[in-house]
N, C-alpha and C. Protein backbone atom coordinates (compact mmCIF):
# COMPACT_ATOMS: atom_id res chain seq x y z
N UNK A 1 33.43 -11.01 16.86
CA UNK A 1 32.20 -11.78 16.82
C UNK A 1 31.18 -11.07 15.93
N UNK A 2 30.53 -12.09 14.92
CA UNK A 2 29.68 -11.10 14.02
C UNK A 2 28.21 -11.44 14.58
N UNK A 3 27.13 -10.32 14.25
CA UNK A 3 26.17 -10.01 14.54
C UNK A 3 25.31 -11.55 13.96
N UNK A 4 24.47 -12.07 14.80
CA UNK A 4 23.53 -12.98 14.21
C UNK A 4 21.97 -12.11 13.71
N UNK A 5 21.74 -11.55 12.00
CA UNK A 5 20.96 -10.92 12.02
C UNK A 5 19.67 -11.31 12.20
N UNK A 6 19.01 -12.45 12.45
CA UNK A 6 18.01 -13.31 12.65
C UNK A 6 17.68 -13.32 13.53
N UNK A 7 18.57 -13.00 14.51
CA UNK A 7 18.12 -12.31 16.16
C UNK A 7 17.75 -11.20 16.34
N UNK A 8 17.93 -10.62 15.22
CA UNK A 8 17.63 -8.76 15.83
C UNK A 8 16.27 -8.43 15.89
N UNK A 9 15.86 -8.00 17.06
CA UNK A 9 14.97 -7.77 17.69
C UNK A 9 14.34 -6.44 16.65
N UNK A 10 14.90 -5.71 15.73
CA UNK A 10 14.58 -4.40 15.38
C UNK A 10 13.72 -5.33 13.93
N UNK A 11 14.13 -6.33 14.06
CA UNK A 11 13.59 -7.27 12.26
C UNK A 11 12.06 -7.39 12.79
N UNK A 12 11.89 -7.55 13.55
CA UNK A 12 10.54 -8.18 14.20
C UNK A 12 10.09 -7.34 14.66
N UNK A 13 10.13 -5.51 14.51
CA UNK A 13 8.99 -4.68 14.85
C UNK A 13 8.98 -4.17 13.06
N UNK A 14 10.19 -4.29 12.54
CA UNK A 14 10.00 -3.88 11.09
C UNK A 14 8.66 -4.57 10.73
N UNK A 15 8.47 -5.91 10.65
CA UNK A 15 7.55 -6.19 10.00
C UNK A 15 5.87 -6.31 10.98
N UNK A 16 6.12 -6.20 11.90
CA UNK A 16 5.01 -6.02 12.74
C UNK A 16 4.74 -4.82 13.22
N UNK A 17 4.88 -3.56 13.32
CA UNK A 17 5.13 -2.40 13.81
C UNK A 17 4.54 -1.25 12.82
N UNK A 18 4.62 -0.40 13.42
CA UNK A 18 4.55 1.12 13.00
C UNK A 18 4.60 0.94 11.35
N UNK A 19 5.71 0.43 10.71
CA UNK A 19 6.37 0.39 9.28
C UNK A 19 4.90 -0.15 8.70
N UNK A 20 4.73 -1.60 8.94
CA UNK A 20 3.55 -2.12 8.39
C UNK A 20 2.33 -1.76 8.26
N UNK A 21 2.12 -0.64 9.17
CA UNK A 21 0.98 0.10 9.97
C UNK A 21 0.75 0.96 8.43
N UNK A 22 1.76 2.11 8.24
CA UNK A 22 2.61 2.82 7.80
C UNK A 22 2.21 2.77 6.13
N UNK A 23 3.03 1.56 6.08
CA UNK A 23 2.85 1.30 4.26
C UNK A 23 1.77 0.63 3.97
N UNK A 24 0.54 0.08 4.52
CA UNK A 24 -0.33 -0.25 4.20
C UNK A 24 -1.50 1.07 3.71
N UNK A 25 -1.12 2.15 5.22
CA UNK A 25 -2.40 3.16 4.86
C UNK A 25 -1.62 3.84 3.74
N UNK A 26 -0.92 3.77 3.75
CA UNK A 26 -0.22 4.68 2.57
C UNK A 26 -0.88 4.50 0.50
N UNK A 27 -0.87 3.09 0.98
CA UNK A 27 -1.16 2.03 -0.13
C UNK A 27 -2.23 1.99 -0.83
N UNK A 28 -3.22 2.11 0.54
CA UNK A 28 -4.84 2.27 0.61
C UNK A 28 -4.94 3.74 0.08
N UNK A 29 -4.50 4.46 0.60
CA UNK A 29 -4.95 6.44 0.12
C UNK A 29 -4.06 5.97 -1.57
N UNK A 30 -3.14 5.72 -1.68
CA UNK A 30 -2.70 5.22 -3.51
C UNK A 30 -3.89 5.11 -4.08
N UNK A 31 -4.84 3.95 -3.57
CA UNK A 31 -5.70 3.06 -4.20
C UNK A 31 -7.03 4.32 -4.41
N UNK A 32 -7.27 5.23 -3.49
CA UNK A 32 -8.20 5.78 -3.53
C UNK A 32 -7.64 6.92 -4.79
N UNK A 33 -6.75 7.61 -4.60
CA UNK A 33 -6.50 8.42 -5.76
C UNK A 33 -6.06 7.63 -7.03
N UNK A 34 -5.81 6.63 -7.56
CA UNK A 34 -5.48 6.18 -8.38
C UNK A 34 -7.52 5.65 -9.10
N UNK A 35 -8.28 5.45 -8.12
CA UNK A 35 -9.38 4.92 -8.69
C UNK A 35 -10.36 5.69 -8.16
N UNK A 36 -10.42 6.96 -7.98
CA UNK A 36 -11.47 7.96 -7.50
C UNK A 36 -12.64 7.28 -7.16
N UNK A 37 -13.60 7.02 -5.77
CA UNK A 37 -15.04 6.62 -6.29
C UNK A 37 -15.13 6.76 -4.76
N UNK A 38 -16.62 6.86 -4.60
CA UNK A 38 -17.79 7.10 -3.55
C UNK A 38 -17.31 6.00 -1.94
N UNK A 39 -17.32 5.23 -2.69
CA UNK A 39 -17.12 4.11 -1.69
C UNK A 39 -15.96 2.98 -1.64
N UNK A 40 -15.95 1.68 -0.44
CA UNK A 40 -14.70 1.08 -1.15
C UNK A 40 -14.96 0.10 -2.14
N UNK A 41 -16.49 -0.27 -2.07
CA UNK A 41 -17.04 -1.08 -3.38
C UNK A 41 -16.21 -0.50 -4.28
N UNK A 42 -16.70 0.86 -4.79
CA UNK A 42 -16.93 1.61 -6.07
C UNK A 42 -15.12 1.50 -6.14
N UNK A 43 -14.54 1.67 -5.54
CA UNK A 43 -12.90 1.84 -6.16
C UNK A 43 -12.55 0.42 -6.37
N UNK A 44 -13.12 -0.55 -5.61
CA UNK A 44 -12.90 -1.67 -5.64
C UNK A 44 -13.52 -2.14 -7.17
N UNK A 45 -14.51 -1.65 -7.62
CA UNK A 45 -14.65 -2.20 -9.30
C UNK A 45 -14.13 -1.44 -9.90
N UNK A 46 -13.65 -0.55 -10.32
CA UNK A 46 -13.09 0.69 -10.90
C UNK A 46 -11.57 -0.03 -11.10
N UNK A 47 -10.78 -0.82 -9.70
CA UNK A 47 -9.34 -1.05 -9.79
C UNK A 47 -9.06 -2.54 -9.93
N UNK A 48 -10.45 -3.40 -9.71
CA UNK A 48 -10.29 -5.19 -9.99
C UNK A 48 -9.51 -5.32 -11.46
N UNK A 49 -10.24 -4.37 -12.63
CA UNK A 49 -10.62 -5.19 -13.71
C UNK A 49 -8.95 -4.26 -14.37
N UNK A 50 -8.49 -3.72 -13.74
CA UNK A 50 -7.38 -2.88 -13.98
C UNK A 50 -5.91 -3.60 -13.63
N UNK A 51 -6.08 -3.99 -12.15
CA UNK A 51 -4.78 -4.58 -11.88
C UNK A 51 -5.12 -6.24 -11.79
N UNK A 52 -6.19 -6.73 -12.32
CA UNK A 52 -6.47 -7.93 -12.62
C UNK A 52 -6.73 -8.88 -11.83
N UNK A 53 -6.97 -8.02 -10.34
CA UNK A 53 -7.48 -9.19 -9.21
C UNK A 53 -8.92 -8.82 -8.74
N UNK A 54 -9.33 -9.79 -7.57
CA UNK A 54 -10.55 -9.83 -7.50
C UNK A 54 -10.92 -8.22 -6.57
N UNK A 55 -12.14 -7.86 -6.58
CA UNK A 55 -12.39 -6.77 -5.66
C UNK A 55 -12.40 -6.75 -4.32
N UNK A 56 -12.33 -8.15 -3.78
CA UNK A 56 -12.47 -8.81 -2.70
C UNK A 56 -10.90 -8.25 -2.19
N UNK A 57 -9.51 -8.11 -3.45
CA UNK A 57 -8.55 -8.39 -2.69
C UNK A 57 -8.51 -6.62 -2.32
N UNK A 58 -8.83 -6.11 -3.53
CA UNK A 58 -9.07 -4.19 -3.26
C UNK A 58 -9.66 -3.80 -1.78
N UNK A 59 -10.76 -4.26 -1.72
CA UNK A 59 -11.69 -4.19 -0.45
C UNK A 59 -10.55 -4.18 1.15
N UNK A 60 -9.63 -5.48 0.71
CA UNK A 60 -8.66 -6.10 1.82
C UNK A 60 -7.33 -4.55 2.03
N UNK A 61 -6.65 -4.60 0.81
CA UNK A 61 -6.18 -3.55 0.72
C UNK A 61 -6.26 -2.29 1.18
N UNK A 62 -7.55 -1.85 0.93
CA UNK A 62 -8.32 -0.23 1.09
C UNK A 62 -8.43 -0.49 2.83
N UNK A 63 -8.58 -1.45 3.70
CA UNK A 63 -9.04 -1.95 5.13
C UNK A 63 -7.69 -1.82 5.79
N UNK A 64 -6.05 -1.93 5.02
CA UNK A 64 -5.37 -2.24 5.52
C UNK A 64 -4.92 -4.09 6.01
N UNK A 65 -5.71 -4.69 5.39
CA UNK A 65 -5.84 -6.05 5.80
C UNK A 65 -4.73 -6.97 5.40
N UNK A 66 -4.19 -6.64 4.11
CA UNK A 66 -3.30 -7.24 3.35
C UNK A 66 -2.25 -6.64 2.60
N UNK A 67 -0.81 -6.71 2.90
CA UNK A 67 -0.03 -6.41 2.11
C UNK A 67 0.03 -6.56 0.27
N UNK A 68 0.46 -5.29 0.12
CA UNK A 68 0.15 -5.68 -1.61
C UNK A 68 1.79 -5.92 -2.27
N UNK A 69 1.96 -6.93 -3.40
CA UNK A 69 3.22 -6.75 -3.97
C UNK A 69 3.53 -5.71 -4.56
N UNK A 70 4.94 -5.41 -4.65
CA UNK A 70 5.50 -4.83 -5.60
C UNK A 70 4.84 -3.95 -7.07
N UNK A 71 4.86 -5.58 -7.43
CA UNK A 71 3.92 -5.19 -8.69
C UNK A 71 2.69 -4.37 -8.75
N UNK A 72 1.81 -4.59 -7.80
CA UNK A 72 1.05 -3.65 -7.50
C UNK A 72 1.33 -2.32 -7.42
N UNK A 73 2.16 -2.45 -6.54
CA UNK A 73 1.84 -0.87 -5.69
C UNK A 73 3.12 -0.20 -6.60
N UNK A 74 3.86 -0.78 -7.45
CA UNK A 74 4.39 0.48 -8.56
C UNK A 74 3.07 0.76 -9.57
N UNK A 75 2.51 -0.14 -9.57
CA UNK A 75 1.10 0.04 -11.36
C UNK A 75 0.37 0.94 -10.52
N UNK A 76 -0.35 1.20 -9.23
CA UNK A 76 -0.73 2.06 -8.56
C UNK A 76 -0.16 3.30 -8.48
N UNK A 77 0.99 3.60 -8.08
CA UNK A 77 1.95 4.45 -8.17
C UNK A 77 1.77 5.21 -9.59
N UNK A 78 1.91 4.12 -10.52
CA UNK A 78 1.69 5.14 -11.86
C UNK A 78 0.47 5.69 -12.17
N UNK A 79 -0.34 5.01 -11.86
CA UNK A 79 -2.12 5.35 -12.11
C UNK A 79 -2.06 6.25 -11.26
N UNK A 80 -1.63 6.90 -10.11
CA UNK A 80 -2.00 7.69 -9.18
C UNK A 80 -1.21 9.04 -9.36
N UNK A 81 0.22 8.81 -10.41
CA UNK A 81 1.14 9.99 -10.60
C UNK A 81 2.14 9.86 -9.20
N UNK A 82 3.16 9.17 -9.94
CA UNK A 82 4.66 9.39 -9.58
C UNK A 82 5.05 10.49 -8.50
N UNK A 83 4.85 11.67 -8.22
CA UNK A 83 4.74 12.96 -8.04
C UNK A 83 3.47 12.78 -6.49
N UNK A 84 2.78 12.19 -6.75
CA UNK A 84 2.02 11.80 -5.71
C UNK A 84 2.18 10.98 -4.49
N UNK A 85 2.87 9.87 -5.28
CA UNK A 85 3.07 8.77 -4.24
C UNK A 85 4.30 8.98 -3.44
N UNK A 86 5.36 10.20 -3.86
CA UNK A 86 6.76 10.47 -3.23
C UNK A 86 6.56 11.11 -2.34
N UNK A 87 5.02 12.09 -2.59
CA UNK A 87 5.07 13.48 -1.40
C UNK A 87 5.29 13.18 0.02
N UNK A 88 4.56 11.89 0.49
CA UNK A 88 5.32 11.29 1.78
C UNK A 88 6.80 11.64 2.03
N UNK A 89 7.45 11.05 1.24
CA UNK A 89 8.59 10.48 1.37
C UNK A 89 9.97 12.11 0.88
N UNK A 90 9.14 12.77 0.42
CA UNK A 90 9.76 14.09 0.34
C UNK A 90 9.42 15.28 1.84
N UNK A 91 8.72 14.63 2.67
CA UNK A 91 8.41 15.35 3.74
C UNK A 91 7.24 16.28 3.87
N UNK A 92 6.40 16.59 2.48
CA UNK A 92 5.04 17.11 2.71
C UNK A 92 3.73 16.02 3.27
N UNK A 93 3.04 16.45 3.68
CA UNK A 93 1.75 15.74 4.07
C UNK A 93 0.97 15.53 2.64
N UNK A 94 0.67 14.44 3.32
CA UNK A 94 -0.56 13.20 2.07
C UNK A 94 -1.58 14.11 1.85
């Protein structure tokens, strides 16, 4: 009998859970080193006119409010240094 994966109970803390918790603040501290500034206004104009959306959606981002695509969060990744965004994921602290 094969597994019905649409049932698995582990799919439905992936995206609601800890993980989401997780890669959002992760995303947000990106956003702050990739666009250095005082406040979340100030990174928020610094990174609108850069990754081409409104500051409104930066603001959402930096709060944790909204998942960002792909596309984003590699162009972040590069603005912030490659080397930066792994240190998580290599086991040192942010």
């Amino acid at each position: 009998m094969r597994k019905n994966l649409s049932q698995n109970a582990k799919r439905d803390d992936f995206w609601s859970g800890k993980h989401k918790s997780l890669s959002r603040r992760w995303f947000a501290s990106l956003l702050w080193r990739a666009f250095p500034g005082k406040s979340e206004r100030e990174v928020a104009q610094l990174g609108a006119p850069v990754l081409d959306v409104s500051e409104r959606q930066i603001i959402n981002w930096l709060r944790c409010d909204n998942d960002a695509a792909l596309s984003y969060v590699t162009a972040v990744m590069v603005l912030a240094g490659v080397e930066v965004a792994l240190e998580p994921v290599r086991g040192r602290a942010a």
